[in-house]
C-alpha atoms as a PDB file:
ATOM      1  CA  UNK A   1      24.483  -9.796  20.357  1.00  0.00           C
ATOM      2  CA  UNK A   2      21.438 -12.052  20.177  1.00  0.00           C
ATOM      3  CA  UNK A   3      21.296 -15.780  21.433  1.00  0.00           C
ATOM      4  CA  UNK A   4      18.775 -17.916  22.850  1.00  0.00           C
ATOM      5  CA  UNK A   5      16.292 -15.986  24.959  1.00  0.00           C
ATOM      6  CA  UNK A   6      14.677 -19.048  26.970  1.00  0.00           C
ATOM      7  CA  UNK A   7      17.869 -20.567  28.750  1.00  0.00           C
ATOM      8  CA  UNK A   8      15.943 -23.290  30.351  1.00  0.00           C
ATOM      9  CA  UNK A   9      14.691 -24.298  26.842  1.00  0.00           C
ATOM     10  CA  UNK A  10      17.926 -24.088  25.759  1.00  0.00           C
ATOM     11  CA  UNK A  11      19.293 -26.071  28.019  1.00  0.00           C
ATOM     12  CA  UNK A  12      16.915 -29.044  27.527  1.00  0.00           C
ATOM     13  CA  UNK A  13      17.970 -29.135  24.242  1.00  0.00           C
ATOM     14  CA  UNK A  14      21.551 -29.285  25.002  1.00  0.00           C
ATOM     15  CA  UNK A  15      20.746 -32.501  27.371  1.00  0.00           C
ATOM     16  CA  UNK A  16      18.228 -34.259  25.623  1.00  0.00           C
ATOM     17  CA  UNK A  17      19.930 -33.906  22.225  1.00  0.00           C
ATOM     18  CA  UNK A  18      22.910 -32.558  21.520  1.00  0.00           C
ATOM     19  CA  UNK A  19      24.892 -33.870  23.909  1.00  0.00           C
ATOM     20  CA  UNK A  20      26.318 -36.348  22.463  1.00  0.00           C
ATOM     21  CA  UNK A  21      28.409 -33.966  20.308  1.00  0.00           C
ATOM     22  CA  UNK A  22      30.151 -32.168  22.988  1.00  0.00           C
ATOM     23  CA  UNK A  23      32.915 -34.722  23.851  1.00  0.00           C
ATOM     24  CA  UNK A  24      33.676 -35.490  20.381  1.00  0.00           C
ATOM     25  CA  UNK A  25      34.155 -31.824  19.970  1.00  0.00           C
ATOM     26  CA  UNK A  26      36.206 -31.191  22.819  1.00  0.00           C
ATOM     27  CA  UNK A  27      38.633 -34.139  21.626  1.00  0.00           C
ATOM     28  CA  UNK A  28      39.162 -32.483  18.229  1.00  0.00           C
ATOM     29  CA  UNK A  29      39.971 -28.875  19.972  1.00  0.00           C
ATOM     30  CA  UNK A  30      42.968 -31.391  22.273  1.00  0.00           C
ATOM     31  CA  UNK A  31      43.887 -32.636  19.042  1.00  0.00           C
ATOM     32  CA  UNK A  32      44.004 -29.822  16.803  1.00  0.00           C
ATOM     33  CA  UNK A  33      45.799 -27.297  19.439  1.00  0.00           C
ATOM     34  CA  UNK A  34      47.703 -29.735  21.789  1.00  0.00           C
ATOM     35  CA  UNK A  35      46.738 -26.966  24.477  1.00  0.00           C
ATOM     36  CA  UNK A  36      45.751 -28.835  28.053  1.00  0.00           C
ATOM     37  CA  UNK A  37      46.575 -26.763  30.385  1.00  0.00           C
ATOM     38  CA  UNK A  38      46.623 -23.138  31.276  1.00  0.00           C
ATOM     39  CA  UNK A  39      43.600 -20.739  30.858  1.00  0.00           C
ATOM     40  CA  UNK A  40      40.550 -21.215  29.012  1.00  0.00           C
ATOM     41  CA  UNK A  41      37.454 -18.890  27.928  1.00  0.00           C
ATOM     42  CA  UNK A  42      34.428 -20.845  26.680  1.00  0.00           C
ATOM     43  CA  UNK A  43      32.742 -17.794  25.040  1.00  0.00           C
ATOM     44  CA  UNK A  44      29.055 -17.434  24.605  1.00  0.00           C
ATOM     45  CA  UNK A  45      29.492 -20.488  26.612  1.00  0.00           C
ATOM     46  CA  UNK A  46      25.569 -21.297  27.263  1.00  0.00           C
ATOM     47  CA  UNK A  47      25.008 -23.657  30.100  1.00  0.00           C
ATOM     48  CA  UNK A  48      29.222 -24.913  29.439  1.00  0.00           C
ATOM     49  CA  UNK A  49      28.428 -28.044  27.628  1.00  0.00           C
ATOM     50  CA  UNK A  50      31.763 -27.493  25.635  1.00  0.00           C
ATOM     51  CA  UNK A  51      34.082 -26.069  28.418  1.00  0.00           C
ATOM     52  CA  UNK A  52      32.618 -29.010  30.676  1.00  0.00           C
ATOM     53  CA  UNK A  53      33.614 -31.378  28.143  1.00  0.00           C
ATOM     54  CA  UNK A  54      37.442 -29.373  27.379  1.00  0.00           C
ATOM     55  CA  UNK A  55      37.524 -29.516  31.297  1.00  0.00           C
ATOM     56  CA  UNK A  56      37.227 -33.175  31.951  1.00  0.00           C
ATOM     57  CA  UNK A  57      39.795 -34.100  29.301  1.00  0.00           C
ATOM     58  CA  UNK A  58      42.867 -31.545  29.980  1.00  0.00           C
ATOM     59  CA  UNK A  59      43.660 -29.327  33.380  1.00  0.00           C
ATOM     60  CA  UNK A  60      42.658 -26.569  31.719  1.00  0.00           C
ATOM     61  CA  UNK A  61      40.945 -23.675  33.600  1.00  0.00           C
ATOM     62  CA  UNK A  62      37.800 -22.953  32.096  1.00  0.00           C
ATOM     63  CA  UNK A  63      36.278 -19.588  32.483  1.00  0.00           C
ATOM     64  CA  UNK A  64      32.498 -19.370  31.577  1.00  0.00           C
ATOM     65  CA  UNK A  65      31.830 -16.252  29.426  1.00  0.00           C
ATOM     66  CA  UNK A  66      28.204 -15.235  28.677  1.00  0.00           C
ATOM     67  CA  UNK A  67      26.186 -12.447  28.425  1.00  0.00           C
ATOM     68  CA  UNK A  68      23.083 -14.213  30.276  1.00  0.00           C
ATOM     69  CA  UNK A  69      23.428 -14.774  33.972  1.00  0.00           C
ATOM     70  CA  UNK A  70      20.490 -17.293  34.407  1.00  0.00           C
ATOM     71  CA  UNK A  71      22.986 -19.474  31.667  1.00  0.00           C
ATOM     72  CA  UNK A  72      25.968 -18.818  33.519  1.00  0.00           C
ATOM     73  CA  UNK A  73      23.686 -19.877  36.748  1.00  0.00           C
ATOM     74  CA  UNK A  74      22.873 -23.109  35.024  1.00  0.00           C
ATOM     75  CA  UNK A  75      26.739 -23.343  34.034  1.00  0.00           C
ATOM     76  CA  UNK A  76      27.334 -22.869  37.780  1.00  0.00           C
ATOM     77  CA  UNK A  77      25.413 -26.002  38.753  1.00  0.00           C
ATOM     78  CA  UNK A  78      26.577 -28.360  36.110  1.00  0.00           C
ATOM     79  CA  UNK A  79      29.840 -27.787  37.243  1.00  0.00           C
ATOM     80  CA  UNK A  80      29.990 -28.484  40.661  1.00  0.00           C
ATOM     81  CA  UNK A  81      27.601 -31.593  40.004  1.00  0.00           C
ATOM     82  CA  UNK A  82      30.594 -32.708  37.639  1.00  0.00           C
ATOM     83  CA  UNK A  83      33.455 -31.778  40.031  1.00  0.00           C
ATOM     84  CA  UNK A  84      34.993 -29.141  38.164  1.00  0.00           C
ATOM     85  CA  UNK A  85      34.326 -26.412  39.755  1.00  0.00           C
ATOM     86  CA  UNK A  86      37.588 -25.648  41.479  1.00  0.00           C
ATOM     87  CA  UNK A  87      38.568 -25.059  37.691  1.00  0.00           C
ATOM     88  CA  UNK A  88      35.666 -22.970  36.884  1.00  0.00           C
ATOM     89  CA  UNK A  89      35.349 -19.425  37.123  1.00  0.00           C
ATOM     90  CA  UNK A  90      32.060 -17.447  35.522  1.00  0.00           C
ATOM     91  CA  UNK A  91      31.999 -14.024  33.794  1.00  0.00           C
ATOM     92  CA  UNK A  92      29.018 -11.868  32.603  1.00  0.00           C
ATOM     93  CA  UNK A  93      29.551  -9.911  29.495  1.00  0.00           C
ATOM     94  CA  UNK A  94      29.390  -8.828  25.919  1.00  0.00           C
ATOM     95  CA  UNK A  95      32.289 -10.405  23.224  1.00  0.00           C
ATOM     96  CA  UNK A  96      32.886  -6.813  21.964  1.00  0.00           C
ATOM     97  CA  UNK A  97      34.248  -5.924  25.120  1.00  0.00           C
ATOM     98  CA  UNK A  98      35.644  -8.444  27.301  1.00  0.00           C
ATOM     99  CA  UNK A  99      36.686  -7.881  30.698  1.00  0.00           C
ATOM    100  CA  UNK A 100      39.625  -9.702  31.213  1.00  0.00           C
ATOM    101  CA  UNK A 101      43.567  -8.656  31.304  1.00  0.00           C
ATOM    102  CA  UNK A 102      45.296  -8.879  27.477  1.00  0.00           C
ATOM    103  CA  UNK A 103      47.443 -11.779  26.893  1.00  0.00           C
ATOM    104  CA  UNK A 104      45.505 -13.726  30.164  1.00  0.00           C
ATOM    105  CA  UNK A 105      43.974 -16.490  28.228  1.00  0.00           C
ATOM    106  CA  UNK A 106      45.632 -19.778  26.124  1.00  0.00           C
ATOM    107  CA  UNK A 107      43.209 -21.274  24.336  1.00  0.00           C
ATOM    108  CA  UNK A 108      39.160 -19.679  23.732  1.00  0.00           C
ATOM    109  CA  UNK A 109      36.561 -22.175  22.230  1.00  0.00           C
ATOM    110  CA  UNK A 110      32.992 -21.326  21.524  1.00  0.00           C
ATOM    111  CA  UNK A 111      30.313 -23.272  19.697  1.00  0.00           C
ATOM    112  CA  UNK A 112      27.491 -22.078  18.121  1.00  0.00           C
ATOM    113  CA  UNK A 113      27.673 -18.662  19.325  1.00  0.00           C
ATOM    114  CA  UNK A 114      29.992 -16.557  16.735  1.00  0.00           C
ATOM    115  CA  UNK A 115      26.997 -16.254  14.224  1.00  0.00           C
ATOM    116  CA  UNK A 116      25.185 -14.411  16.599  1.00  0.00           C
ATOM    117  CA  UNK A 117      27.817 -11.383  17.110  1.00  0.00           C
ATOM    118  CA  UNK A 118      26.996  -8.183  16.252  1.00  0.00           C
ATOM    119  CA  UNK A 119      30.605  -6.894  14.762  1.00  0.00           C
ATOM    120  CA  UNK A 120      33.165  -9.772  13.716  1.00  0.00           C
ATOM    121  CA  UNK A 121      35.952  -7.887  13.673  1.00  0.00           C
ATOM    122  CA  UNK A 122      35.591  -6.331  17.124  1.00  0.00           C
ATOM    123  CA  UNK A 123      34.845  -9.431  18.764  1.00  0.00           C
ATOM    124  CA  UNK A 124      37.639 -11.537  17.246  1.00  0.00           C
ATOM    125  CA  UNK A 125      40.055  -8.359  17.831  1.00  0.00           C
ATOM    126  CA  UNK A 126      39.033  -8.528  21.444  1.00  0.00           C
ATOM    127  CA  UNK A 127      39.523 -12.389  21.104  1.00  0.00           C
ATOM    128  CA  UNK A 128      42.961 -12.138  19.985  1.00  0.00           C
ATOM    129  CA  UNK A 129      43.926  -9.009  22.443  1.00  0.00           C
ATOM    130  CA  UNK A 130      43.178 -11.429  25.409  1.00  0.00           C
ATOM    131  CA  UNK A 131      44.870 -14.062  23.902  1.00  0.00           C
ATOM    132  CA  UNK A 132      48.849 -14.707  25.290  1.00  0.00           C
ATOM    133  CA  UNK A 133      51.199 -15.145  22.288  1.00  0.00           C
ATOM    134  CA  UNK A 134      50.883 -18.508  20.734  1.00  0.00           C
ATOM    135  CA  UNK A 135      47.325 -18.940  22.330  1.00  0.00           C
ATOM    136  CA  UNK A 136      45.115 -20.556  20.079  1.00  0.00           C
ATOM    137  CA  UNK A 137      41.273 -20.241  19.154  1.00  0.00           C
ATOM    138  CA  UNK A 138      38.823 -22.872  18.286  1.00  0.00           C
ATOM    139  CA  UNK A 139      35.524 -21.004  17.474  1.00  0.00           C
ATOM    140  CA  UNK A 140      32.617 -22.088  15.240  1.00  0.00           C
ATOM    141  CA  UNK A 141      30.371 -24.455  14.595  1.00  0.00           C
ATOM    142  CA  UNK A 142      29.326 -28.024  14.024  1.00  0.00           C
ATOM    143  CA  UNK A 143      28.333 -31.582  15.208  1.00  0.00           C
ATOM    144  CA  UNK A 144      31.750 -33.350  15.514  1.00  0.00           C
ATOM    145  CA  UNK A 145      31.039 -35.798  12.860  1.00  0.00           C
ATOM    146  CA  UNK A 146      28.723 -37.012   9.743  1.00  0.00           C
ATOM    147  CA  UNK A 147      26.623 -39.316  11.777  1.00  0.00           C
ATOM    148  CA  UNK A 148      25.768 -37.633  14.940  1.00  0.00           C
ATOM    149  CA  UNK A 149      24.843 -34.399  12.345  1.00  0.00           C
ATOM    150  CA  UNK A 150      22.270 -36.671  10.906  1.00  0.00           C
ATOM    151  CA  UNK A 151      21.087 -37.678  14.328  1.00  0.00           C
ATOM    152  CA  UNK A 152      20.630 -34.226  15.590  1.00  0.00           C
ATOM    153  CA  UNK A 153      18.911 -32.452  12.418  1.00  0.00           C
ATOM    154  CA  UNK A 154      16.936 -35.307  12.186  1.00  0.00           C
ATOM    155  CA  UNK A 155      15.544 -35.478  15.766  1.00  0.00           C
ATOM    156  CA  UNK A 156      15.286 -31.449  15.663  1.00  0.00           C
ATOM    157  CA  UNK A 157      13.222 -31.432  12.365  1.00  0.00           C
ATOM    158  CA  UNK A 158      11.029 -33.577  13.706  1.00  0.00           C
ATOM    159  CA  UNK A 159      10.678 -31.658  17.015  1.00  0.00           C
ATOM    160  CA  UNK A 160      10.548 -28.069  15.499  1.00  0.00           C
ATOM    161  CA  UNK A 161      11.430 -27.960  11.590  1.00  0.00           C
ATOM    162  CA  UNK A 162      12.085 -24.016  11.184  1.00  0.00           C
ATOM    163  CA  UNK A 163      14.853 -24.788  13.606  1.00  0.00           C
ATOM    164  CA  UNK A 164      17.553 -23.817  11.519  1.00  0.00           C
ATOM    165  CA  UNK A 165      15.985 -20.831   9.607  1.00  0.00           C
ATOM    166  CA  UNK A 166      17.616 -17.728  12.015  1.00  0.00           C
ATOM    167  CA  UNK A 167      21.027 -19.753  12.377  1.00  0.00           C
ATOM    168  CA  UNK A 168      21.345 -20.310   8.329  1.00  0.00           C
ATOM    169  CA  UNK A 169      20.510 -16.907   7.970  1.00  0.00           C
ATOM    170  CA  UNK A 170      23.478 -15.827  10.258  1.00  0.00           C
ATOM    171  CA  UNK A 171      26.305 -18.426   9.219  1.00  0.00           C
ATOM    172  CA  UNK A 172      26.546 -17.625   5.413  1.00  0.00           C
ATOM    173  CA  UNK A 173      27.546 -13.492   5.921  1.00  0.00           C
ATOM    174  CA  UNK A 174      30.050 -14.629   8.931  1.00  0.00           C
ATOM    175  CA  UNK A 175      31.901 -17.202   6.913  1.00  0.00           C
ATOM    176  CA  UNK A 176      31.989 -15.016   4.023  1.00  0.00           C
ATOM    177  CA  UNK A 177      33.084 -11.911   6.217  1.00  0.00           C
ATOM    178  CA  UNK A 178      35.780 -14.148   8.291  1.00  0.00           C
ATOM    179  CA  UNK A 179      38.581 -14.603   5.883  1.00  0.00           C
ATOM    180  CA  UNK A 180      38.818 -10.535   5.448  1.00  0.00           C
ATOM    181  CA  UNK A 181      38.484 -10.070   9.264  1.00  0.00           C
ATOM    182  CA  UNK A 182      41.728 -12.538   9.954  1.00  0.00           C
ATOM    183  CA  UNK A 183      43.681 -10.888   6.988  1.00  0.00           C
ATOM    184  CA  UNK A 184      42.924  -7.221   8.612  1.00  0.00           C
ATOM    185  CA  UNK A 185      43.594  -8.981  11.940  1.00  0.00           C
ATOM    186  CA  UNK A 186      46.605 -10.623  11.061  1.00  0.00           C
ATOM    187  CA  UNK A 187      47.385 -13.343  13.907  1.00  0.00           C
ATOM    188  CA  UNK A 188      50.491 -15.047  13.569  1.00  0.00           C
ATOM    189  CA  UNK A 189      48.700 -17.784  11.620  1.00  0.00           C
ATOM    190  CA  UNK A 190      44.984 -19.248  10.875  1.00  0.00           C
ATOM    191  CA  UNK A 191      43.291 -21.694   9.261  1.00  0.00           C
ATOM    192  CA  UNK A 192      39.595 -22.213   8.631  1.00  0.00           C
ATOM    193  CA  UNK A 193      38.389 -25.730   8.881  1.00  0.00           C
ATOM    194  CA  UNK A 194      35.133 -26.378   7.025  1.00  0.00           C
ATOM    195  CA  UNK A 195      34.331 -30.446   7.143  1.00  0.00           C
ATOM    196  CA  UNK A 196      32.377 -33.067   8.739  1.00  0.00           C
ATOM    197  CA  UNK A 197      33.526 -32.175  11.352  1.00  0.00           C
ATOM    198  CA  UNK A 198      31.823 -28.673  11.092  1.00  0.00           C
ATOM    199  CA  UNK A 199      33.049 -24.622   9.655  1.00  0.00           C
ATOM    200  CA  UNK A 200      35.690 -23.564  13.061  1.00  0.00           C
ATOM    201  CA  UNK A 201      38.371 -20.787  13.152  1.00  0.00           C
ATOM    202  CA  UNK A 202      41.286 -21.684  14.621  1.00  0.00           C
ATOM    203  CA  UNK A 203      43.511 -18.918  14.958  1.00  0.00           C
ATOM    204  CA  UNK A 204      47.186 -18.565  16.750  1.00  0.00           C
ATOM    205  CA  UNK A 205      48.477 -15.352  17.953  1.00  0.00           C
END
């Protein structure tokens, strides 16, 4: 599984730009799965911008799941600073092969990060096996909504305008691949969202 190699780039990038999208994001996941309290796994969680946000809205207990340390060390910090680190726990670790319990976890979110998995099927299997029944997924990819899109791409082309050329090259085979993987998988029920509000799994066991 390949991410972002320079986690204190990365995590510049995350402050000083997308930010803004985080909240909005974490509001559609309360929406969409009514789930607020109970276990959560932010997977290929970065520095937590997402599981911060899910965090601050619900009681949900947010584990941290990455397979870089110095992002889960950055993680580590923004939580305490943002008094939610009572709820926070932090795990090292590769999505093929998660080391937690089956049927621990309610709810797992992830942003940005499923493109970058090396075998869909195994890591969504895994997803699902440490899933409890009815625990739902939100996992994908997007900016929340039309305008702050538009804001982001157009700050980032500006910045660095290749920015996009290793993620585009990534999302088209998962997306294509994903409706296969959930029919072989078969949770209880799925549905793939793909709208201004960005392309997400969410899956119930």
């Amino acid at each position: 599984m390949k991410g972002a190699t320079n986690p204190q780039n990365f995590d510049r990038i995350v402050r000083d730009i997308f930010a803004p999208i985080y909240p909005v994001i974490a509001e559609q996941i309360k929406e969409r799965t009514g789930i607020t309290s109970g276990k959560c796994l932010d997977a290929g969680c970065g520095t937590g911008a997402l599981g911060r946000a899910i965090a601050k809205i619900t009681d949900l207990n947010i584990t941290f799941f990455d397979q870089s340390n110095e992002m889960l060390e950055l993680a580590k910090g923004y939580t305490n600073d943002e008094n939610i680190g009572t709820r926070s726990t932090f795990l090292q670790g590769d999505i093929h092969s998660i080391d937690l319990p089956s049927e621990s976890i309610d709810i797992v979110i992830s942003r940005g990060s499923s493109p970058f998995w090396d075998d869909w099927r195994k890591a969504y299997s895994e997803i699902l096996r440490i899933l409890k029944p009815g625990g739902m997924t939100y996992i994908g990819g997007g900016f929340g909504n039309v305008s702050l899109r538009e804001e982001i791409v157009k700050t980032m082309n500006k910045n660095n305008p290749n920015w996009q050329n290793s993620f585009k090259a990534r999302i088209k085979p998962e997306r294509d691949a994903l409706p296969g993987i959930l029919a072989y998988l078969n949770p209880t029920s799925y549905e793939i969202i793909n709208d201004d509000s960005g392309f997400w799994a969410v899956i119930t066991k």
